[in-house]
N, C-alpha and C. Protein backbone atom coordinates (compact mmCIF):
# COMPACT_ATOMS: atom_id res chain seq x y z
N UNK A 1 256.74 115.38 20.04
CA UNK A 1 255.34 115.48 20.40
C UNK A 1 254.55 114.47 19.58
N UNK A 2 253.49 113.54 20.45
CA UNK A 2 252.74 112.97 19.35
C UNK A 2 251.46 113.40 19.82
N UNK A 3 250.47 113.29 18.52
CA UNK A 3 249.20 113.89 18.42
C UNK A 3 248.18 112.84 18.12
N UNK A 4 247.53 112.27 19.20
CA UNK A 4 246.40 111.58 18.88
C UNK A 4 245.14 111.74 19.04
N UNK A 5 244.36 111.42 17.58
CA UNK A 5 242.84 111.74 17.85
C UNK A 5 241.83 111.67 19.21
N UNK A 6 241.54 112.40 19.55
CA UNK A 6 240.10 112.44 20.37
C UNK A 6 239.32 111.23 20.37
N UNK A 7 239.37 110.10 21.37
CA UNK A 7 238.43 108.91 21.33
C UNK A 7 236.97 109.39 22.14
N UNK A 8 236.10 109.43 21.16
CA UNK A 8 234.71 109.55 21.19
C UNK A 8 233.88 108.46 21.78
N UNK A 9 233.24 108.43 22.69
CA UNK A 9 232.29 107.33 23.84
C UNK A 9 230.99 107.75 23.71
N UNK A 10 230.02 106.95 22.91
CA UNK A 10 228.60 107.53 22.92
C UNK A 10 227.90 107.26 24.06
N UNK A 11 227.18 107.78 24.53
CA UNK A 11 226.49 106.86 26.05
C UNK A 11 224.91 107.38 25.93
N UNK A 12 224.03 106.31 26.46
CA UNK A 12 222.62 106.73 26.19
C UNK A 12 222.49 108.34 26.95
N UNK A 13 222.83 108.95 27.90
CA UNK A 13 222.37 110.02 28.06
C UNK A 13 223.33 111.41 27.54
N UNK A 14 224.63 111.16 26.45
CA UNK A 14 225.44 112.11 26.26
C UNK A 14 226.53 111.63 25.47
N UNK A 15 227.79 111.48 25.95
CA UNK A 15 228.97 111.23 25.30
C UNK A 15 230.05 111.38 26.01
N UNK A 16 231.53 110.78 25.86
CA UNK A 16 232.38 110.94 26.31
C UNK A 16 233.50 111.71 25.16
N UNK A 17 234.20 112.47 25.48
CA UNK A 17 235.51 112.84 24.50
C UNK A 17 236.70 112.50 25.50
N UNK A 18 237.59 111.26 25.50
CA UNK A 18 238.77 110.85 26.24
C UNK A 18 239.89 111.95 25.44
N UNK A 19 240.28 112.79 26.55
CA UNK A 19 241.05 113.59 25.52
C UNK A 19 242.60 113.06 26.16
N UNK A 20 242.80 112.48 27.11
CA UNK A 20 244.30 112.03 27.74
C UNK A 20 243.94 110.85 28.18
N UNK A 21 244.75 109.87 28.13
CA UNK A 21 244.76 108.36 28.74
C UNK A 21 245.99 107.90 28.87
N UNK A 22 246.93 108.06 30.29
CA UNK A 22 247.98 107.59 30.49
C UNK A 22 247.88 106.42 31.45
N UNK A 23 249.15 106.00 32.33
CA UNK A 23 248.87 105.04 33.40
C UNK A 23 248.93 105.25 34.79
N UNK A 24 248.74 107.11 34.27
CA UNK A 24 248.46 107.80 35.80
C UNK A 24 247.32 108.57 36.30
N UNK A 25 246.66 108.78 35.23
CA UNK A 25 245.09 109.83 34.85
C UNK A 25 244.74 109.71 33.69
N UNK A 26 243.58 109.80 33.51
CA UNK A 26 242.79 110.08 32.38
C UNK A 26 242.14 111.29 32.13
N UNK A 27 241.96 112.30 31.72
CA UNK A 27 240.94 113.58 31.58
C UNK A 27 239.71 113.25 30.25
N UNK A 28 238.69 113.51 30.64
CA UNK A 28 237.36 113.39 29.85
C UNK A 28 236.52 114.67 29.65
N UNK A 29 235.95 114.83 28.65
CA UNK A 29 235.34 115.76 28.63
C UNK A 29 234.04 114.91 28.60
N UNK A 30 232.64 115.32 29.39
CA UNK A 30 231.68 114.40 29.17
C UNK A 30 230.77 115.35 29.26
N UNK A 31 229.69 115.27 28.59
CA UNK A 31 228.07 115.65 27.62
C UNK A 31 227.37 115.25 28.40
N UNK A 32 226.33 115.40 28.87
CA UNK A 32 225.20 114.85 29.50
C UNK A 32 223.55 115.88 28.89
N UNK A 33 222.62 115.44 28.05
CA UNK A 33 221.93 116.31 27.81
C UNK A 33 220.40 116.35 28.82
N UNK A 34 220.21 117.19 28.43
CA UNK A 34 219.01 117.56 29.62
C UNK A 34 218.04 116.87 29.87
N UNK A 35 217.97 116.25 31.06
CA UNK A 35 217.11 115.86 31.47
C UNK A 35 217.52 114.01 31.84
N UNK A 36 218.87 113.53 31.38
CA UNK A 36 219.59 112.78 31.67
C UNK A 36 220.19 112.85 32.51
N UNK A 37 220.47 111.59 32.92
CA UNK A 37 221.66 111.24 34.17
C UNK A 37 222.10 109.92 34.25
N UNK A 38 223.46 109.84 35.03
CA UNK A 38 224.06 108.93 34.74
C UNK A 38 223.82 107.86 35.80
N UNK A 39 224.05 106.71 35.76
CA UNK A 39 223.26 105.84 36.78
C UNK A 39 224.19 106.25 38.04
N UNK A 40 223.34 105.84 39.43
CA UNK A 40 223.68 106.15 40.78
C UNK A 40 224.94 104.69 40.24
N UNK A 41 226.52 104.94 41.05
CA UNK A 41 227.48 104.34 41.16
C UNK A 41 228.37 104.32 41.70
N UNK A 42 229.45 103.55 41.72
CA UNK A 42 230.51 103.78 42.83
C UNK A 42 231.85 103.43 42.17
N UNK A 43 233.07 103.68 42.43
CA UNK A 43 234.11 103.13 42.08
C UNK A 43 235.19 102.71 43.19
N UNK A 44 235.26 101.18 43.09
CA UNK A 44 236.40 100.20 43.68
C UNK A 44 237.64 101.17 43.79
N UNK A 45 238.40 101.35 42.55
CA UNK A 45 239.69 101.84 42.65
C UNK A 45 239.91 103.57 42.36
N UNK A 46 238.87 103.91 41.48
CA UNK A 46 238.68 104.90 40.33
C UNK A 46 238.78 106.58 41.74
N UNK A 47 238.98 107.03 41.17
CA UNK A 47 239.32 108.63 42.27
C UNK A 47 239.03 109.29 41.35
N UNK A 48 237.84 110.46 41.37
CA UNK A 48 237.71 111.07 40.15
C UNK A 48 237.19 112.56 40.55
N UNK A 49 237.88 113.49 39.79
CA UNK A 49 237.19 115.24 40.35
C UNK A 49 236.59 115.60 38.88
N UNK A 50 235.66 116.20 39.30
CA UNK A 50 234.79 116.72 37.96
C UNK A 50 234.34 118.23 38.30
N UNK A 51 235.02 119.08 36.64
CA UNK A 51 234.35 120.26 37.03
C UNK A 51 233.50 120.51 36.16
N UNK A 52 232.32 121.30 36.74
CA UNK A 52 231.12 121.77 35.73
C UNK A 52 231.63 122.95 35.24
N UNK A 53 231.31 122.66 33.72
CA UNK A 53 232.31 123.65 32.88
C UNK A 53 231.01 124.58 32.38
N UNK A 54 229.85 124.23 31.64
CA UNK A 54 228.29 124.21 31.43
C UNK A 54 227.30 123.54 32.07
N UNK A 55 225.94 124.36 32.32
CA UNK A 55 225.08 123.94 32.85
C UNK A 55 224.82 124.05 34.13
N UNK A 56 223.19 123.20 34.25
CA UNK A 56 223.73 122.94 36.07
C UNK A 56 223.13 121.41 35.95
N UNK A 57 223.81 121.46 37.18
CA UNK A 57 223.23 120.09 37.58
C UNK A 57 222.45 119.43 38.88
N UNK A 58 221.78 118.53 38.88
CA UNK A 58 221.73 117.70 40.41
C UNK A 58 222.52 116.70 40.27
N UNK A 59 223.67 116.68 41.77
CA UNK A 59 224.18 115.99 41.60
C UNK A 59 224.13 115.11 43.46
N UNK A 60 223.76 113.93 43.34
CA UNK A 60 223.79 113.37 44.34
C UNK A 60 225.00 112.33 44.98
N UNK A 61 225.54 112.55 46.01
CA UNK A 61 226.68 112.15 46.39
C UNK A 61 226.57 111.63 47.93
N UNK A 62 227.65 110.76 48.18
CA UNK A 62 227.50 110.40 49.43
C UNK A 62 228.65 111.41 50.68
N UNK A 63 227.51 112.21 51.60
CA UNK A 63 228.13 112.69 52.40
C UNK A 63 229.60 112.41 53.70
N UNK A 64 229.85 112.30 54.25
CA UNK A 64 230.94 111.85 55.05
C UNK A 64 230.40 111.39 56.46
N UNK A 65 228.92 111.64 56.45
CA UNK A 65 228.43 110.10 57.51
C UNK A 65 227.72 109.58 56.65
N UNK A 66 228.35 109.27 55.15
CA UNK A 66 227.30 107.83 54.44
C UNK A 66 225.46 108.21 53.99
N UNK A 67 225.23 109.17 54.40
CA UNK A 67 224.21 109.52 54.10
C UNK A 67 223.90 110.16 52.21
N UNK A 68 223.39 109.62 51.21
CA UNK A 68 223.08 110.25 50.17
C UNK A 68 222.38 111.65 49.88
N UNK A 69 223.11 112.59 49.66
CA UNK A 69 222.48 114.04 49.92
C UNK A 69 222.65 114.41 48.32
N UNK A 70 221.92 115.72 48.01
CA UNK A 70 221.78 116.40 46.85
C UNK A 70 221.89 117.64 46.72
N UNK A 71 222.57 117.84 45.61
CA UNK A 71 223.04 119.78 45.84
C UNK A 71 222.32 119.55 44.28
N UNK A 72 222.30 121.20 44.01
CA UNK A 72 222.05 121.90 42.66
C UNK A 72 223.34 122.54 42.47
N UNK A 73 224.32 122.25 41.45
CA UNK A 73 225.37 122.92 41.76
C UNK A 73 225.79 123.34 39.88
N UNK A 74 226.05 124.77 39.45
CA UNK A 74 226.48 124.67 38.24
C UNK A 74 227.97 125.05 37.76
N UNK A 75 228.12 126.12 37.16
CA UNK A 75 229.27 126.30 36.37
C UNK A 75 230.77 126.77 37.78
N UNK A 76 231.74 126.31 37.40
CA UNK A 76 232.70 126.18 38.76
C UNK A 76 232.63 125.19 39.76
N UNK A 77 231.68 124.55 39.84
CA UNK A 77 231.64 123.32 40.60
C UNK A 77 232.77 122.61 40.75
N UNK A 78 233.64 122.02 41.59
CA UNK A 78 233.95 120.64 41.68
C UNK A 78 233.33 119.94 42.31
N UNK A 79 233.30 118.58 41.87
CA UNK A 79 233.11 117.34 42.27
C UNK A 79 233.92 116.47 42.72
N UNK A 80 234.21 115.90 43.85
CA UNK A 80 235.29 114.79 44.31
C UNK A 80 234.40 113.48 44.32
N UNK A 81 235.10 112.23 43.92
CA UNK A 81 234.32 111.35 43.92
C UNK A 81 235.23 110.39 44.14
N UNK A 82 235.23 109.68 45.76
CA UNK A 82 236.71 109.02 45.97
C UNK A 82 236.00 107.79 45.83
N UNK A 83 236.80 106.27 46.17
CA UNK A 83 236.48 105.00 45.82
C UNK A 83 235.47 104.52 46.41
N UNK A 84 234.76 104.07 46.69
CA UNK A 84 233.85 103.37 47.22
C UNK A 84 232.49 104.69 47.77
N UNK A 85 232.79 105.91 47.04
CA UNK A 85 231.21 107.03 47.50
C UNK A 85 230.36 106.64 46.34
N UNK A 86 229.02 106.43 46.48
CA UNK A 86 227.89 106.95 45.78
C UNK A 86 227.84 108.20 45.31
N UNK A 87 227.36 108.53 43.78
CA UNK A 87 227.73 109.54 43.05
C UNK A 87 226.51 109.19 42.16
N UNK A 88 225.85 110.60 41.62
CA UNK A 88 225.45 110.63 40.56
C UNK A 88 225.01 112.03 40.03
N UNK A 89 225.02 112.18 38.83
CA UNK A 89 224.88 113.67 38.38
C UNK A 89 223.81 113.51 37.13
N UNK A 90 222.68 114.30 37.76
CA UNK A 90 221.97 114.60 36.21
C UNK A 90 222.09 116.18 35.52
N UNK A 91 221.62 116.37 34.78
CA UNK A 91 221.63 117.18 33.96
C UNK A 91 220.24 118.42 33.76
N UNK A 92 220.43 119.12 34.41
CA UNK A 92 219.13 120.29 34.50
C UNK A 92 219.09 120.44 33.52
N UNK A 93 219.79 120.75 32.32
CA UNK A 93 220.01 121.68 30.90
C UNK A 93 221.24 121.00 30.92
N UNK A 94 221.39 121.32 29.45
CA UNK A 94 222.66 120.76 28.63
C UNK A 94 223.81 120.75 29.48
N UNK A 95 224.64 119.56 29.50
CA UNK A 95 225.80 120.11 30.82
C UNK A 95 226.91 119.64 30.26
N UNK A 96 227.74 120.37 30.53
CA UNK A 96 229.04 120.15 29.90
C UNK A 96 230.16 119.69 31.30
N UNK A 97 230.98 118.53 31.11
CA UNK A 97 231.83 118.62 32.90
C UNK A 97 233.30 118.15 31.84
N UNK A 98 234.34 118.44 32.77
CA UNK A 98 235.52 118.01 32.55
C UNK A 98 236.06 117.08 33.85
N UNK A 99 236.18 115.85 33.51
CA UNK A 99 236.76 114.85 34.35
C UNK A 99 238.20 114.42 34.70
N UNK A 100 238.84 114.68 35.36
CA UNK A 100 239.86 113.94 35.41
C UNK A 100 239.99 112.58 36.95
N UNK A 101 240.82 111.94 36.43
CA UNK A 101 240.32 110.81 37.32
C UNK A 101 241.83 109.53 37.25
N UNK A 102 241.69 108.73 38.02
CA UNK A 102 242.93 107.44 37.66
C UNK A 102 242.55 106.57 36.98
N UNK A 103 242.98 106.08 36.16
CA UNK A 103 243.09 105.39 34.93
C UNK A 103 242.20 103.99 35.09
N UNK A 104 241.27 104.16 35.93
CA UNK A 104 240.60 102.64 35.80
C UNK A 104 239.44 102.75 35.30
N UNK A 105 239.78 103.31 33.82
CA UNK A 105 238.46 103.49 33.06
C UNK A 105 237.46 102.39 33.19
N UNK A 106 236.94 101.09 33.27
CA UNK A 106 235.87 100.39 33.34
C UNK A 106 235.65 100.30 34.34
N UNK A 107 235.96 101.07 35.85
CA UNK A 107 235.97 100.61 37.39
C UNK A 107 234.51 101.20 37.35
N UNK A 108 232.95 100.74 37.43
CA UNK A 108 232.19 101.09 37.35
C UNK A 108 231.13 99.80 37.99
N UNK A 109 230.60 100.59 39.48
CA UNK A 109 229.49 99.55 40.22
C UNK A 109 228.18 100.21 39.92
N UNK A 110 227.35 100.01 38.95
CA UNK A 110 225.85 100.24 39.06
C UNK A 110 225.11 100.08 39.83
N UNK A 111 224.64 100.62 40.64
CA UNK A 111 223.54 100.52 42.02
C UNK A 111 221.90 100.57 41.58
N UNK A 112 221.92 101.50 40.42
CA UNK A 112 220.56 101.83 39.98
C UNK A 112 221.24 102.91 38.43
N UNK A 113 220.20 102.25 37.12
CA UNK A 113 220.84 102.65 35.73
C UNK A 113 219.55 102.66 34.97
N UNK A 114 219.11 103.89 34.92
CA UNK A 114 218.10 103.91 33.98
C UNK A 114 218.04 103.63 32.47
N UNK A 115 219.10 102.89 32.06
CA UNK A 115 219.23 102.22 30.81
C UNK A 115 219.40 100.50 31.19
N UNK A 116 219.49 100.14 32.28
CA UNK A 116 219.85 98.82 32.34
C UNK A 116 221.06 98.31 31.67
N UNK A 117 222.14 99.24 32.29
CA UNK A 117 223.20 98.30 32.06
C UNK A 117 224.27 98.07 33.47
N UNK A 118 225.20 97.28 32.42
CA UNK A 118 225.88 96.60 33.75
C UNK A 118 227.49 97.40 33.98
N UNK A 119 227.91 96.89 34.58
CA UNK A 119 229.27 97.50 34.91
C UNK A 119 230.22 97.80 33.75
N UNK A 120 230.90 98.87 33.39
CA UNK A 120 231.98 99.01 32.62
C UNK A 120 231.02 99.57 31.41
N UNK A 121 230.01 99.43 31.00
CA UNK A 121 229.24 99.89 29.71
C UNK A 121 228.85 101.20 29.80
């Protein structure tokens, strides 16, 4: 068995804890505090399910005729977020999610980022 530390990801609206990183999935635990959210985005390769573990959230996603819709959705939630959907989740109150996803940690298209940044940051 080997045991490696918890890699910690600060991000302007929360944090990341990478708790697995292989070359088949990654699992994240990610922070988002209230009243934050993460920029509207998309991912090229990235396939990612997220469950709300704490909190609630708005989370806006792209429906299956392409249309951007919004739920209020909290604790038990999943989230599917396949390659190329619009996604974004803010944070009603403190929110806690667990991510797991395929390993293309920087696969990240910014559409709109209320911090102004660019892809992969």
């Amino acid at each position: 068995m080997i045991v490696k530390p918890v890699k910690e990801v600060s991000k302007p609206w929360g944090g990341e804890l990478w708790v697995a990183v292989t070359d088949q999935y990654a699992l994240k635990i990610i922070v988002l505090k209230a009243g934050q959210r993460s920029s509207l985005q998309y991912h090229q390769q990235k396939h990612e399910h997220i469950y709300i573990d704490q909190g609630q959230a708005k989370v806006e996603y792209m429906g299956p005729d392409g249309i951007l819709t919004t739920a209020i959705c909290g604790p038990g939630t999943i989230i599917e977020n396949k390659p190329g959907a619009l996604h974004r989740v803010e944070a009603l109150d403190d929110l806690r999610l667990i991510e797991v996803q395929t390993p293309f940690l920087d696969d990240v298209v910014r559409v709109e980022d209320d911090y102004q940044r660019e892809a992969g940051q």
